[in-house]
Protein backbone atom coordinates (compact mmCIF):
# COMPACT_ATOMS: atom_id res chain seq x y z
CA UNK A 1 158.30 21.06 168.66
CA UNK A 2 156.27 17.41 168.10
CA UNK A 3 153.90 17.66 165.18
CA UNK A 4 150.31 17.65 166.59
CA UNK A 5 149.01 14.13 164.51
CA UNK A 6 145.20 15.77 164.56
CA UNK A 7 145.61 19.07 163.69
CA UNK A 8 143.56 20.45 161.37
CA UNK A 9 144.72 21.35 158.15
CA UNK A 10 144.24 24.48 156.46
CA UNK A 11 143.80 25.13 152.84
CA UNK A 12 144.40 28.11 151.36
CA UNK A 13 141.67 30.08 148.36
CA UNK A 14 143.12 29.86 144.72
CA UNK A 15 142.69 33.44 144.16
CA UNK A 16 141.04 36.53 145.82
CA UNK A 17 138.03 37.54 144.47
CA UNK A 18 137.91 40.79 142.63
CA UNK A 19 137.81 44.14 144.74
CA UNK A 20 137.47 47.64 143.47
CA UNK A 21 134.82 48.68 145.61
CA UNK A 22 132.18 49.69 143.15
CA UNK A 23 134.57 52.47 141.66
CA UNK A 24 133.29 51.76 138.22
CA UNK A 25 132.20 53.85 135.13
CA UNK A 26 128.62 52.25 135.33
CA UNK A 27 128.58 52.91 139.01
CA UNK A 28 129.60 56.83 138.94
CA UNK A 29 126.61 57.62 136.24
CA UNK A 30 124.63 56.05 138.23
CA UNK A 31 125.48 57.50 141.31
CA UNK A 32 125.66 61.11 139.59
CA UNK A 33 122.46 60.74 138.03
CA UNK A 34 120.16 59.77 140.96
CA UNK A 35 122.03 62.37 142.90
CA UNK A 36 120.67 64.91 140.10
CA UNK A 37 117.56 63.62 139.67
CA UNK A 38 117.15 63.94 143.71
CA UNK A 39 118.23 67.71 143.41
CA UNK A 40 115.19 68.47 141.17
CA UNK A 41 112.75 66.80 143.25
CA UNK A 42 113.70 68.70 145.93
CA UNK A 43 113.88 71.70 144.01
CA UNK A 44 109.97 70.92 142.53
CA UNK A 45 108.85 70.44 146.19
CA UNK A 46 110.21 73.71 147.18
CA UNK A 47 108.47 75.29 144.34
CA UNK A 48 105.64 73.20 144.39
CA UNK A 49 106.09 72.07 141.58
CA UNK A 50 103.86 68.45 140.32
CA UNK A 51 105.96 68.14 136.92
CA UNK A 52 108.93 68.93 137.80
CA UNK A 53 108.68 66.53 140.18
CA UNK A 54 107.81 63.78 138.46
CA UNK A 55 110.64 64.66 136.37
CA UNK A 56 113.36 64.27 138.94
CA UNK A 57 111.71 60.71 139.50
CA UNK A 58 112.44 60.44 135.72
CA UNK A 59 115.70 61.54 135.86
CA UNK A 60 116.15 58.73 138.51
CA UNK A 61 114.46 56.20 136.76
CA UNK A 62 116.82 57.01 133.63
CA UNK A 63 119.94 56.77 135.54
CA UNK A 64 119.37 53.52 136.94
CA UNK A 65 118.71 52.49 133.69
CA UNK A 66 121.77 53.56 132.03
CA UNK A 67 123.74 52.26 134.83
CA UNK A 68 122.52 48.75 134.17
CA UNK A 69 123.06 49.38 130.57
CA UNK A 70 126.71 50.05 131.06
CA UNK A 71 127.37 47.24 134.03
CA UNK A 72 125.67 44.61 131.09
CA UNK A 73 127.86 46.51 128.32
CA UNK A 74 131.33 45.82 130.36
CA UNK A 75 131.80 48.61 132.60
CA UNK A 76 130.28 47.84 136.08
CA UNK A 77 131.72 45.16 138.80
CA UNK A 78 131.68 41.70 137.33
CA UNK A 79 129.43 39.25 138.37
CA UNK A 80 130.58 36.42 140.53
CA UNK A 81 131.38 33.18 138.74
CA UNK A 82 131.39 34.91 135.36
CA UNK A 83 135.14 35.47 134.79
CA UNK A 84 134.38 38.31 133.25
CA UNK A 85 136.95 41.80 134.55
CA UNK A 86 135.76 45.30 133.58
CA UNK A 87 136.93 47.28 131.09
CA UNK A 88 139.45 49.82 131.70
CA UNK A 89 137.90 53.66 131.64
CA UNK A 90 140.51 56.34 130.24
CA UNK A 91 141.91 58.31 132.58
């Protein structure tokens, strides 16, 4: 087969970017932690029930904190561009 003189060539990434879906340490509190903090606002509005309410917006707030805490402390997905891989959980 004759070589095509104008084909376009194709270049190839040097690496694939990191992939672990968001299965991270910082992730699961996160996750675990809104999902709680949603279960007692529902609870409160079934009671009717202002603080406790308020609370499970609390509970929320503090678990998206805590999740950013432990994404900045290592173990979330890394940021693009910053090199930086996540450290291991044991298991």
């Amino acid at each position: 087969m004759a070589e095509n003189p104008n084909a376009e060539i194709a270049y190839l990434p040097e690496a694939a970017p990191f992939h672990n879906e968001g299965k991270t340490v910082a992730s699961w509190v996160a996750m675990a932690g809104v999902t709680l903090g949603a279960v007692v606002a529902a609870v409160a509005v079934a009671l009717a029930s202002l603080w406790l309410f308020v609370a499970g917006f609390g509970v929320i707030a503090l678990a998206l904190v805590v999740g950013l805490v432990l994404r900045n402390m290592g173990y979330g997905q890394p940021t693009p561009g910053t090199g930086k891989t996540p450290k291991k959980s044991r298991s």
